[in-house]
N, C-alpha and C. Protein backbone atom coordinates (compact mmCIF):
# COMPACT_ATOMS: atom_id res chain seq x y z
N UNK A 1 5.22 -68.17 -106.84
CA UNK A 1 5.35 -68.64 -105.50
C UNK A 1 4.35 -67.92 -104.59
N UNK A 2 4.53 -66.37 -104.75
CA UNK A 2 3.21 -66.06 -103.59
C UNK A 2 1.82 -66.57 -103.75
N UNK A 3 1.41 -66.81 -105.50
CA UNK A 3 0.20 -67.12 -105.63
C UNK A 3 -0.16 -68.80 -105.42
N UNK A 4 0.96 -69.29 -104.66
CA UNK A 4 0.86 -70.71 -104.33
C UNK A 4 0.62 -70.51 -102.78
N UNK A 5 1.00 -69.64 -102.13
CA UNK A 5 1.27 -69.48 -100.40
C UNK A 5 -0.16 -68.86 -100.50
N UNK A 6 -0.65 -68.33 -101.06
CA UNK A 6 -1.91 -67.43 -101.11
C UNK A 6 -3.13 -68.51 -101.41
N UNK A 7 -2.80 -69.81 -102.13
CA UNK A 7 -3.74 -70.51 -102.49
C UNK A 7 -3.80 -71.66 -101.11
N UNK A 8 -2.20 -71.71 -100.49
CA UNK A 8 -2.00 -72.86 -98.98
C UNK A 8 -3.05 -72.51 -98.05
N UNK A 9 -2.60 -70.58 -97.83
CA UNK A 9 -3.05 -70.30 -96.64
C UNK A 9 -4.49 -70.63 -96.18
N UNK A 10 -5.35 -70.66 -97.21
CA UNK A 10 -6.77 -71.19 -96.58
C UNK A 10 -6.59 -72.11 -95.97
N UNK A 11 -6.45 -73.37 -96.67
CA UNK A 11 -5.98 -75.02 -96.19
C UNK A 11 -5.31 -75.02 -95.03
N UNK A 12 -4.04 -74.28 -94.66
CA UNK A 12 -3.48 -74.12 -93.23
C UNK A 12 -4.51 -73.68 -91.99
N UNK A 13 -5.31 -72.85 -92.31
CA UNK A 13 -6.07 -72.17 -91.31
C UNK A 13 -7.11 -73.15 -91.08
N UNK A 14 -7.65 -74.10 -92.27
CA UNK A 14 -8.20 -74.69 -91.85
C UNK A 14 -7.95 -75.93 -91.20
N UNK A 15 -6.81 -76.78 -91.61
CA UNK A 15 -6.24 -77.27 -90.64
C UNK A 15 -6.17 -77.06 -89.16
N UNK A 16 -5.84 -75.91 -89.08
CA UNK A 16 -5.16 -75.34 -87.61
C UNK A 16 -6.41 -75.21 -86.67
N UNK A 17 -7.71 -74.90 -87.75
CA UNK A 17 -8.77 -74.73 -86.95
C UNK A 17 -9.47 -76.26 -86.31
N UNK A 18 -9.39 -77.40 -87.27
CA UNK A 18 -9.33 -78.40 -86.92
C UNK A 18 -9.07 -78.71 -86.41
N UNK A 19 -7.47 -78.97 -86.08
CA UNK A 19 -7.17 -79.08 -84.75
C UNK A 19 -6.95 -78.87 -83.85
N UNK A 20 -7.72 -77.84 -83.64
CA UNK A 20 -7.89 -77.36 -82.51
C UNK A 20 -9.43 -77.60 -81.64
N UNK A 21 -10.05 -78.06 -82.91
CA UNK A 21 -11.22 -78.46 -82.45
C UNK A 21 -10.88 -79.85 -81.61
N UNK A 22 -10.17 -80.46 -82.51
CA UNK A 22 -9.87 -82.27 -82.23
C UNK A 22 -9.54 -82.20 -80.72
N UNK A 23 -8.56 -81.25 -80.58
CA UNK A 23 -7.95 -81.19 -79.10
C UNK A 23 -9.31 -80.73 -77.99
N UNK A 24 -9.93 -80.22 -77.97
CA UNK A 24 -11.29 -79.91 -76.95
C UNK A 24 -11.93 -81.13 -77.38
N UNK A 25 -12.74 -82.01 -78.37
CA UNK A 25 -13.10 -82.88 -78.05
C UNK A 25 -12.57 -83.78 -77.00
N UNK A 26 -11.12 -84.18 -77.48
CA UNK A 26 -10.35 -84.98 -76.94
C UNK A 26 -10.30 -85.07 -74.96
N UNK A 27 -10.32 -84.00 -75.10
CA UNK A 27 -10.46 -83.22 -73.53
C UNK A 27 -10.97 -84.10 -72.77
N UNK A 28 -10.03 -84.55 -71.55
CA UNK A 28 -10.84 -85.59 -70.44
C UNK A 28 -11.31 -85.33 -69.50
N UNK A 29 -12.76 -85.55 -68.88
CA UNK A 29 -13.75 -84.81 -68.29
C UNK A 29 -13.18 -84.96 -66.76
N UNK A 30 -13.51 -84.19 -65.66
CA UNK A 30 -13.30 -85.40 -64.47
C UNK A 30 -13.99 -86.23 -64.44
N UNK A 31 -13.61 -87.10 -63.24
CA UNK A 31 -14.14 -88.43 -63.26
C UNK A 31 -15.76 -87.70 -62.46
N UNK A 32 -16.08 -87.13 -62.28
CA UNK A 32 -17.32 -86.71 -61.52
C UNK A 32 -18.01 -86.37 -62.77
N UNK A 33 -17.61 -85.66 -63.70
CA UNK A 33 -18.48 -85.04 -64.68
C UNK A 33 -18.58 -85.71 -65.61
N UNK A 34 -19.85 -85.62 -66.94
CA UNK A 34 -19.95 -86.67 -67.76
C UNK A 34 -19.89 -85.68 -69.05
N UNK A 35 -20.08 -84.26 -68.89
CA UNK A 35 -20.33 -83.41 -69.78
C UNK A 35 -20.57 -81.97 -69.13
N UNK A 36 -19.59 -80.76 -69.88
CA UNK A 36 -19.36 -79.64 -69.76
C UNK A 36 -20.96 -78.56 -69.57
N UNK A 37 -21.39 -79.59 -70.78
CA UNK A 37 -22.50 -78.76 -71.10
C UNK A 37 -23.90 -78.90 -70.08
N UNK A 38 -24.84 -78.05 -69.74
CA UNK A 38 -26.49 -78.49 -69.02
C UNK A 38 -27.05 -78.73 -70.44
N UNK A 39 -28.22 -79.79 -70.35
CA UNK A 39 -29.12 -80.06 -71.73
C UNK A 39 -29.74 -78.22 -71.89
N UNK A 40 -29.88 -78.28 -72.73
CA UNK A 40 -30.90 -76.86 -73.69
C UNK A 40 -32.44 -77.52 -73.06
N UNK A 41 -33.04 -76.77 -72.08
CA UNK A 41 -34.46 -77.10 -72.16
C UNK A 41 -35.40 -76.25 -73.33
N UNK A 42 -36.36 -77.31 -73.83
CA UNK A 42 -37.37 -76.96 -74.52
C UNK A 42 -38.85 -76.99 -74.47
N UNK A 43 -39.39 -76.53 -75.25
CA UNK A 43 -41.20 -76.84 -74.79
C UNK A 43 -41.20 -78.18 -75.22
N UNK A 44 -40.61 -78.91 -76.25
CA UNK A 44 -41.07 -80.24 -76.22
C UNK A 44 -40.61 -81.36 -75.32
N UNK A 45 -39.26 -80.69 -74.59
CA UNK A 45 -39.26 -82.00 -73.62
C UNK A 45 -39.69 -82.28 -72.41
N UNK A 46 -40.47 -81.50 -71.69
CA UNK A 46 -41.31 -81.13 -70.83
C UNK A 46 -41.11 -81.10 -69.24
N UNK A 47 -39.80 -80.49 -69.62
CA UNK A 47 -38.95 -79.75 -68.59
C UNK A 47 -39.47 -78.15 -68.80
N UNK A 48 -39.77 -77.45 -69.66
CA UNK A 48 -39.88 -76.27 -70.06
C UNK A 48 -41.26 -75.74 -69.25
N UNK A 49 -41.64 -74.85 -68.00
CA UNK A 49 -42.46 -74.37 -67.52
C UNK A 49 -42.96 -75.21 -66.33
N UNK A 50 -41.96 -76.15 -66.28
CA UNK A 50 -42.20 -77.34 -65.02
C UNK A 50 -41.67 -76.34 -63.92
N UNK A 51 -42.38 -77.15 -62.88
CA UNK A 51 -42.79 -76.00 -61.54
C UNK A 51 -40.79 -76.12 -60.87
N UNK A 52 -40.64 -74.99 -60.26
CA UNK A 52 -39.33 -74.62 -60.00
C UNK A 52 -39.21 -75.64 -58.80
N UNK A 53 -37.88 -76.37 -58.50
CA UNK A 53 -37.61 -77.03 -56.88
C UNK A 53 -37.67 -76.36 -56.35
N UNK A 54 -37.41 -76.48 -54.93
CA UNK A 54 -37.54 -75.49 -53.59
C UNK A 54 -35.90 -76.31 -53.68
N UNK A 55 -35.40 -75.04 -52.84
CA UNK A 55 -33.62 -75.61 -52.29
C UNK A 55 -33.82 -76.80 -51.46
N UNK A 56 -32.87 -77.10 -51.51
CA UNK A 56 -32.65 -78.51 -50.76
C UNK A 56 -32.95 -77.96 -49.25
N UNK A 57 -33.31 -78.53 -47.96
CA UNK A 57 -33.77 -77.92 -46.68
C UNK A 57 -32.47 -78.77 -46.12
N UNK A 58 -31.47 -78.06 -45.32
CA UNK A 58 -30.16 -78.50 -44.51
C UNK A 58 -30.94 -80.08 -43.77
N UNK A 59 -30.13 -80.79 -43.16
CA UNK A 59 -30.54 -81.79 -42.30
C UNK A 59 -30.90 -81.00 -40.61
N UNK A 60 -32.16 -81.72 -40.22
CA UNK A 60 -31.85 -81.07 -38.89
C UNK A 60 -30.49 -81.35 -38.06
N UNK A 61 -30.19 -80.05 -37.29
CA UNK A 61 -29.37 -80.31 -36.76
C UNK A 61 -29.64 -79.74 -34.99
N UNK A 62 -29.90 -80.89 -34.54
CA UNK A 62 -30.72 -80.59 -32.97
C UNK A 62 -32.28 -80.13 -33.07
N UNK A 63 -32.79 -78.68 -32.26
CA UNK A 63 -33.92 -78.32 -32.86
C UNK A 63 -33.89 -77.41 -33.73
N UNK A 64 -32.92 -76.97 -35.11
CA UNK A 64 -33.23 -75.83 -35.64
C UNK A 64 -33.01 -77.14 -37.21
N UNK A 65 -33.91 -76.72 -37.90
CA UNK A 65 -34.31 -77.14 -39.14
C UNK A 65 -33.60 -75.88 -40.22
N UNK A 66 -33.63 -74.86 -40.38
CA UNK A 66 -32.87 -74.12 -41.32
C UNK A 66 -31.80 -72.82 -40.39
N UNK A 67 -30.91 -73.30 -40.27
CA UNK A 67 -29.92 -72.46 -39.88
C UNK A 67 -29.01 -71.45 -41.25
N UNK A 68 -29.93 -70.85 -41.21
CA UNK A 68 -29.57 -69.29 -42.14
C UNK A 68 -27.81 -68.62 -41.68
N UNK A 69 -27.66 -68.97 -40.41
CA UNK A 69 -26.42 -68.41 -39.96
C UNK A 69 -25.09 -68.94 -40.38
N UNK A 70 -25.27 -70.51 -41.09
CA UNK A 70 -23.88 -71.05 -41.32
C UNK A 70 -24.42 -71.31 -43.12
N UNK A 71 -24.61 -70.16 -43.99
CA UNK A 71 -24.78 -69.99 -45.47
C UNK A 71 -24.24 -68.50 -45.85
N UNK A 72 -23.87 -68.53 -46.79
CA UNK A 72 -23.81 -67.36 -47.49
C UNK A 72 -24.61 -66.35 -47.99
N UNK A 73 -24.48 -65.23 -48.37
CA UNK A 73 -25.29 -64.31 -48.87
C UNK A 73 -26.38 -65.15 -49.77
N UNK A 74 -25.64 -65.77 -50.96
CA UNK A 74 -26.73 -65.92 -52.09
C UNK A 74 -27.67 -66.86 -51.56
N UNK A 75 -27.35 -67.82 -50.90
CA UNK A 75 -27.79 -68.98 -49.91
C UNK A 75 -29.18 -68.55 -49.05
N UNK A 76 -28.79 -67.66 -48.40
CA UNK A 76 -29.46 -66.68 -47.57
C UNK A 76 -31.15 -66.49 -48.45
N UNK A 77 -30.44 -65.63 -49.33
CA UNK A 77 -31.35 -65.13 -50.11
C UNK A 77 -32.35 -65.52 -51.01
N UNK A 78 -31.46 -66.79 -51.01
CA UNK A 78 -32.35 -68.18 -51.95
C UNK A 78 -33.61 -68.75 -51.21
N UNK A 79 -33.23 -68.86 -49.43
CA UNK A 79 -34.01 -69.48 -48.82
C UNK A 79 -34.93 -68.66 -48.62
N UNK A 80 -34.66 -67.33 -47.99
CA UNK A 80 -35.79 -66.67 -47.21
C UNK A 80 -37.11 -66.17 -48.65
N UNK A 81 -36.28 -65.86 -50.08
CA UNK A 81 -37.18 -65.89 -51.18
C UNK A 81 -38.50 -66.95 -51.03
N UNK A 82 -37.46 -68.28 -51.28
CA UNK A 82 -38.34 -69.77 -50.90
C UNK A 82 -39.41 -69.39 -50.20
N UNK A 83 -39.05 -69.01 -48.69
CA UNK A 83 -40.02 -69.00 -47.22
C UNK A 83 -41.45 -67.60 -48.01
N UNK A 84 -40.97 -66.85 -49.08
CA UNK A 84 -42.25 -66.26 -49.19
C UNK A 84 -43.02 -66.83 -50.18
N UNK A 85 -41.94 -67.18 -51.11
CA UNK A 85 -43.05 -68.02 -52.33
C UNK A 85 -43.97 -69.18 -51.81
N UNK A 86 -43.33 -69.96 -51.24
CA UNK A 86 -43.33 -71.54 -50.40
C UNK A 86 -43.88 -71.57 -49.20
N UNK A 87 -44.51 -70.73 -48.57
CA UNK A 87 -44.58 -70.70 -47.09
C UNK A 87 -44.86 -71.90 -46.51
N UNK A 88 -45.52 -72.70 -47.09
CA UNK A 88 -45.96 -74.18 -46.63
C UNK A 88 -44.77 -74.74 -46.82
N UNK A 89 -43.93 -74.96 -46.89
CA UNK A 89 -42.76 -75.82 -47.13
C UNK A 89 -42.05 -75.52 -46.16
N UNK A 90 -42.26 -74.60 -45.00
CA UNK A 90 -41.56 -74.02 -44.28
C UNK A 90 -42.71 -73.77 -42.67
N UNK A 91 -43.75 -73.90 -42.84
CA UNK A 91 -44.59 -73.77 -41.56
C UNK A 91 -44.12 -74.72 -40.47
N UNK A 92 -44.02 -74.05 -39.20
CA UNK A 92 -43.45 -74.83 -38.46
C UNK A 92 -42.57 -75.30 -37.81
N UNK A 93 -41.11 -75.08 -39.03
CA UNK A 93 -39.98 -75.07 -38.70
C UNK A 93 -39.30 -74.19 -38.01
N UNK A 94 -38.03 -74.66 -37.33
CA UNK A 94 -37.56 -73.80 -36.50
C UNK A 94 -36.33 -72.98 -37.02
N UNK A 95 -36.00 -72.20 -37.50
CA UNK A 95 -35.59 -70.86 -38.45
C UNK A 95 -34.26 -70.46 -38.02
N UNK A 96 -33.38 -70.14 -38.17
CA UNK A 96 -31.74 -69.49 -37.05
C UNK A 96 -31.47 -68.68 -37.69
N UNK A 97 -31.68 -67.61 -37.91
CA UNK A 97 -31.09 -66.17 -38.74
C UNK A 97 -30.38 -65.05 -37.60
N UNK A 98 -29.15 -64.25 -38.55
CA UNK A 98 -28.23 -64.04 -38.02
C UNK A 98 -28.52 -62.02 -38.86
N UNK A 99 -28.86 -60.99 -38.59
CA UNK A 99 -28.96 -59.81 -39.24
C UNK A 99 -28.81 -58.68 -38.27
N UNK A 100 -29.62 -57.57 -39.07
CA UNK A 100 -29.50 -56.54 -38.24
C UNK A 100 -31.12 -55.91 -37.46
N UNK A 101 -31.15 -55.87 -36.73
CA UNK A 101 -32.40 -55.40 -35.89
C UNK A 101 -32.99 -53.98 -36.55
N UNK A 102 -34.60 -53.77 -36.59
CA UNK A 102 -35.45 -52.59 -37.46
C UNK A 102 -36.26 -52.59 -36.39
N UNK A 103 -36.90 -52.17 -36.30
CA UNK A 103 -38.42 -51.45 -35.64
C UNK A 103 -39.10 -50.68 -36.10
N UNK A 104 -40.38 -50.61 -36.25
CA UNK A 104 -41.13 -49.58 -37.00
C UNK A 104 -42.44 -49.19 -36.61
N UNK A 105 -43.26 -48.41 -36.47
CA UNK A 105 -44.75 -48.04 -35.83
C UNK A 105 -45.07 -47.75 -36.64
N UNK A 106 -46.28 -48.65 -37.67
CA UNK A 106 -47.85 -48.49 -37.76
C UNK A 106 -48.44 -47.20 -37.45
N UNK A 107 -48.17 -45.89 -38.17
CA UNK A 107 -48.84 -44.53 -37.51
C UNK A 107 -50.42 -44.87 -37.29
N UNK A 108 -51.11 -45.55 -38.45
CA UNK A 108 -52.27 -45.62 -37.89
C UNK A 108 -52.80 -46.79 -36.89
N UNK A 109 -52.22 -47.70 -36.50
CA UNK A 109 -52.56 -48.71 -35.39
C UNK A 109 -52.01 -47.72 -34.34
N UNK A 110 -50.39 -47.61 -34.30
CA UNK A 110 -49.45 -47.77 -33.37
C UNK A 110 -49.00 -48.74 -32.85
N UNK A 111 -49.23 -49.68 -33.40
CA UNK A 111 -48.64 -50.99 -32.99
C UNK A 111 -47.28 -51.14 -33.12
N UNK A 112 -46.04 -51.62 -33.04
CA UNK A 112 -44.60 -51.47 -33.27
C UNK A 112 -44.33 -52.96 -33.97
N UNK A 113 -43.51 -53.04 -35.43
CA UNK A 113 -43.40 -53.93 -35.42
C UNK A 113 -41.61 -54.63 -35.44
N UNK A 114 -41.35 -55.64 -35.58
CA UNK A 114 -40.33 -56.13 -35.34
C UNK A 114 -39.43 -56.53 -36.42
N UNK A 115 -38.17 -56.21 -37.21
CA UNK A 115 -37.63 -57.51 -38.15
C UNK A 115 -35.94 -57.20 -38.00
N UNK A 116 -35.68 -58.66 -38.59
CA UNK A 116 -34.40 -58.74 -39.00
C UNK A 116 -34.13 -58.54 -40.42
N UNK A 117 -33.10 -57.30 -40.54
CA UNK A 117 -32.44 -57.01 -42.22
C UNK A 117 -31.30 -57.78 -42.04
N UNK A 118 -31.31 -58.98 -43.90
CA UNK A 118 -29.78 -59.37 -43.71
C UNK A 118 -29.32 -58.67 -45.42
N UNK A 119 -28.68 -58.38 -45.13
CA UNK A 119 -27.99 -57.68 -46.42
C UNK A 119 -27.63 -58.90 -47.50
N UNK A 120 -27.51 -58.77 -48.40
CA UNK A 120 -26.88 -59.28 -49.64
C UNK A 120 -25.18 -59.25 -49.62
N UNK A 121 -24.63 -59.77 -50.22
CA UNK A 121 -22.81 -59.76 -49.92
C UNK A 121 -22.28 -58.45 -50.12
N UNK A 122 -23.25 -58.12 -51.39
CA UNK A 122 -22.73 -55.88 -51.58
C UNK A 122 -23.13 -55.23 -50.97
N UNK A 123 -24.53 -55.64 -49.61
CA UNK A 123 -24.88 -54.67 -49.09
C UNK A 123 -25.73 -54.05 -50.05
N UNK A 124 -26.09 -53.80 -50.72
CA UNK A 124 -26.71 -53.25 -51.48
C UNK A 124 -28.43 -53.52 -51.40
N UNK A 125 -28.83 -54.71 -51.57
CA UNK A 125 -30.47 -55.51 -51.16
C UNK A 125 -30.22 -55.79 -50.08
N UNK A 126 -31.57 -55.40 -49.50
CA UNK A 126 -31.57 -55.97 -48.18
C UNK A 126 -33.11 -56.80 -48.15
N UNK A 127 -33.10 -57.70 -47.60
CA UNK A 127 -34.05 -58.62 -47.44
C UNK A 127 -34.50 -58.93 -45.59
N UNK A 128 -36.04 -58.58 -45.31
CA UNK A 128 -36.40 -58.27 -43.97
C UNK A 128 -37.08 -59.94 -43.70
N UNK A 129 -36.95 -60.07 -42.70
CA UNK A 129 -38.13 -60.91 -41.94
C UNK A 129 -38.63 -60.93 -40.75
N UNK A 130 -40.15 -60.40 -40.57
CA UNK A 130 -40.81 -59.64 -39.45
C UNK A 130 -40.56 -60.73 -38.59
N UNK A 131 -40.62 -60.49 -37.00
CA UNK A 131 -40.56 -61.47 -35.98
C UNK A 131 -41.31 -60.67 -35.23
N UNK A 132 -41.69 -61.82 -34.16
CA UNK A 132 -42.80 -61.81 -32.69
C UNK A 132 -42.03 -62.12 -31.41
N UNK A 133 -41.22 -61.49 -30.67
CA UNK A 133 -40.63 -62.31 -29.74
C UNK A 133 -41.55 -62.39 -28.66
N UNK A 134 -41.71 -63.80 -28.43
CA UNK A 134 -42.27 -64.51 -27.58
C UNK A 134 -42.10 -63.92 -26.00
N UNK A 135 -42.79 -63.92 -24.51
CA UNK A 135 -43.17 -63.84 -23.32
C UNK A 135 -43.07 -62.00 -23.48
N UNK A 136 -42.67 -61.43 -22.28
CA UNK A 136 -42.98 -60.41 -22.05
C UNK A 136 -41.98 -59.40 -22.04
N UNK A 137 -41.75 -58.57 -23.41
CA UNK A 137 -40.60 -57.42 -23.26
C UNK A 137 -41.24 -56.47 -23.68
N UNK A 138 -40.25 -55.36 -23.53
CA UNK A 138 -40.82 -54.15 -23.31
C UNK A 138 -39.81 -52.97 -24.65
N UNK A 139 -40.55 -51.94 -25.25
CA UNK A 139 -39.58 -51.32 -25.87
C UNK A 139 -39.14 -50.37 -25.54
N UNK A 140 -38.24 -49.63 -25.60
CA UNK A 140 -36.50 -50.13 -26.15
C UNK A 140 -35.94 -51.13 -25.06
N UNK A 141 -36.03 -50.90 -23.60
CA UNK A 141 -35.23 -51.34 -22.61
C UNK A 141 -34.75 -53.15 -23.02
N UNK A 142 -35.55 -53.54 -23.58
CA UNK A 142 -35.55 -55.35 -23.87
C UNK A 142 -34.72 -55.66 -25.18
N UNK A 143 -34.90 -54.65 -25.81
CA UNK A 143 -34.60 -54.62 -27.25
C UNK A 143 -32.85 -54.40 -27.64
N UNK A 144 -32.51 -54.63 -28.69
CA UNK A 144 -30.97 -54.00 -28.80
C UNK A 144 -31.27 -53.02 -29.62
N UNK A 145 -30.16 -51.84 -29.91
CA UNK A 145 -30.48 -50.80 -30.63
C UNK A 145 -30.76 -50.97 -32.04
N UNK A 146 -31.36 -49.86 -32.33
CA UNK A 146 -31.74 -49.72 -33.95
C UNK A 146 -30.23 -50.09 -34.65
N UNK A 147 -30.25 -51.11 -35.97
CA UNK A 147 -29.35 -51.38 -36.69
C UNK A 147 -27.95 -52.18 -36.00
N UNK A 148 -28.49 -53.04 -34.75
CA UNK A 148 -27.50 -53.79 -34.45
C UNK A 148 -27.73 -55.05 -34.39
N UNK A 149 -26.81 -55.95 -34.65
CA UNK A 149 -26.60 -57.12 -35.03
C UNK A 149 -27.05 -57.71 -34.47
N UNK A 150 -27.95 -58.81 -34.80
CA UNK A 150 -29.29 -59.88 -33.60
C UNK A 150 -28.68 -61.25 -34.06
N UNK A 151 -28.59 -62.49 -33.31
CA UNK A 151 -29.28 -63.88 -33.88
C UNK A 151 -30.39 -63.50 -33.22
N UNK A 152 -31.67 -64.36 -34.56
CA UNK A 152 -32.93 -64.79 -33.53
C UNK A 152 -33.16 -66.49 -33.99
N UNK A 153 -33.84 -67.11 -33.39
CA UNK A 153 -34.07 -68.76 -34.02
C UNK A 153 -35.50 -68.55 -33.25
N UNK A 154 -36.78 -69.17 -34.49
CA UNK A 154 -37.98 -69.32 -34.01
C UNK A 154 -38.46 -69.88 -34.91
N UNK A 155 -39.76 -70.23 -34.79
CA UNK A 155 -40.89 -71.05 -35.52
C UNK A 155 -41.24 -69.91 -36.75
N UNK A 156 -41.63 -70.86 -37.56
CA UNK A 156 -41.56 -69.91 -39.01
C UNK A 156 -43.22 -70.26 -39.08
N UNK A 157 -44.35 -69.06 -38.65
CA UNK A 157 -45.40 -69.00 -38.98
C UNK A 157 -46.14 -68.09 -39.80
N UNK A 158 -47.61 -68.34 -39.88
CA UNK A 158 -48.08 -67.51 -41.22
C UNK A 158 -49.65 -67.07 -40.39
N UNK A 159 -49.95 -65.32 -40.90
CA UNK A 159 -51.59 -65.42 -40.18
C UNK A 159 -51.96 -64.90 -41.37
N UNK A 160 -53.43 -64.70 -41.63
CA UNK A 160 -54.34 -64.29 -42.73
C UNK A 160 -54.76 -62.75 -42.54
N UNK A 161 -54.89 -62.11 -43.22
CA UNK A 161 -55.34 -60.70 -42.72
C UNK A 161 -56.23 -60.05 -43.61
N UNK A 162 -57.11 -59.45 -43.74
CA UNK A 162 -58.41 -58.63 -44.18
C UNK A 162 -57.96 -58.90 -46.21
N UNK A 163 -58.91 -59.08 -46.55
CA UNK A 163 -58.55 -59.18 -48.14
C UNK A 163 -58.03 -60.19 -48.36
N UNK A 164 -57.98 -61.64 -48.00
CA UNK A 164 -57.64 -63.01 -48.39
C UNK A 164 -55.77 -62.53 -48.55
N UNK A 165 -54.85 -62.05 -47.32
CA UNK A 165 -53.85 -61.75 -47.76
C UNK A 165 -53.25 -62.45 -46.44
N UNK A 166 -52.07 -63.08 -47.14
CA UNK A 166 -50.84 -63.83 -45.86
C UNK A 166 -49.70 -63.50 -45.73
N UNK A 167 -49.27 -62.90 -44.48
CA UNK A 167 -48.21 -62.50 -44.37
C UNK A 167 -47.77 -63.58 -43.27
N UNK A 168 -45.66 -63.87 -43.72
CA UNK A 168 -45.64 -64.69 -42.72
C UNK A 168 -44.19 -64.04 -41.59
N UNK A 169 -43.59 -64.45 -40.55
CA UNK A 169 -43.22 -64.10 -39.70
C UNK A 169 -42.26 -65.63 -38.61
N UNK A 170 -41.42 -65.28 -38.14
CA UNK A 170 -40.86 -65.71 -37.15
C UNK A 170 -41.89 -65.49 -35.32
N UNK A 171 -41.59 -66.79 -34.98
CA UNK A 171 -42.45 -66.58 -33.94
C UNK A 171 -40.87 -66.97 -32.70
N UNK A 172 -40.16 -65.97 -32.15
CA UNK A 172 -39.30 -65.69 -31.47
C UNK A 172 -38.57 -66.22 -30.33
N UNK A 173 -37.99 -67.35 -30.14
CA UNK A 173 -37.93 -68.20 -28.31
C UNK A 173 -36.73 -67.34 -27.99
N UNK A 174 -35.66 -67.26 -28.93
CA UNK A 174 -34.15 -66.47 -28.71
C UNK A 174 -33.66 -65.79 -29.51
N UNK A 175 -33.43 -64.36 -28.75
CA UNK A 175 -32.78 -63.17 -29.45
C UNK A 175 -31.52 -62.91 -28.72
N UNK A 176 -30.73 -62.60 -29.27
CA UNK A 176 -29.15 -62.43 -28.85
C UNK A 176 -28.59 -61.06 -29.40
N UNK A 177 -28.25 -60.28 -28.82
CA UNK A 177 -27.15 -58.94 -29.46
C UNK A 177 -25.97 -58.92 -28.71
């Protein structure tokens, strides 16, 4: 008798494994989905090294074209990446970011420059974007303090600088602390 239960037990397990497979096939998808799985890209189907999308760009809503302030961290971080890889995909537009205020001097110009840090959800990365605020202020008195919370919304432009190099920037109508 044991050497009969000893000869079942394979056959049971394999059964059992069977059906258990049967039951996940069986499995009904939602009605939205057609399949669990993404295809496997390869070099032969010629998806493989095809140029990356840019995120989808929000709908305008009034005059601001990317409102950074109503997204999330990863969201955030997806776009403003975009705005350096992509800068052309983005010239022009009018920008709404929500961070923390920096300042910094150029020891050898002395020039002062301007940005907003928005953190990542851990805080941990922080991701800057230099700005220009537009008409006539003055520093500190115009300014809010070092490391406090700004909206700014402006034109998302780009200039060329010595060595075929582009850096790009917010060009400033409203700052808020």
């Amino acid at each position: 008798m044991k050497g009969q239960a000893a000869n079942l037990l394979p056959i049971f397990l394999i059964l059992l494994l069977s059906a258990g497979c049967k039951a996940k096939a069986q499995m009904q998808l939602p009605p939205d989905q057609t399949s669990l799985e993404e295809p496997v890209r390869t070099p032969d189907d010629g998806s493989f090294g095809a140029k990356r999308e840019s995120p989808p760009l929000p709908q305008k809503s009034g005059k601001i074209d990317v409102d950074l302030t109503k997204m999330n961290a990863n969201m955030i971080y997806s776009y403003i990446f975009e705005m350096i890889v992509e800068p052309d995909n983005y010239l022009g537009k009018t920008i709404k970011v929500t961070g923390f205020f920096y300042s910094v001097v150029d020891e050898e110009s002395g020039e002062r420059y301007y940005a907003v840090i928005i953190p990542d959800a851990l805080a941990c990365c922080k991701q800057g974007m230099e700005f220009k605020w537009l008409g006539e202020h003055s520093y500190p008195e115009d300014y809010p303090a070092e490391n406090q919370e700004i909206t700014i919304t402006g034109t998302y432009k780009t200039e060329s600088m010595e060595g075929d190099i582009t850096y790009s920037f917010l060009e400033v109508s409203d700052l808020t602390f």
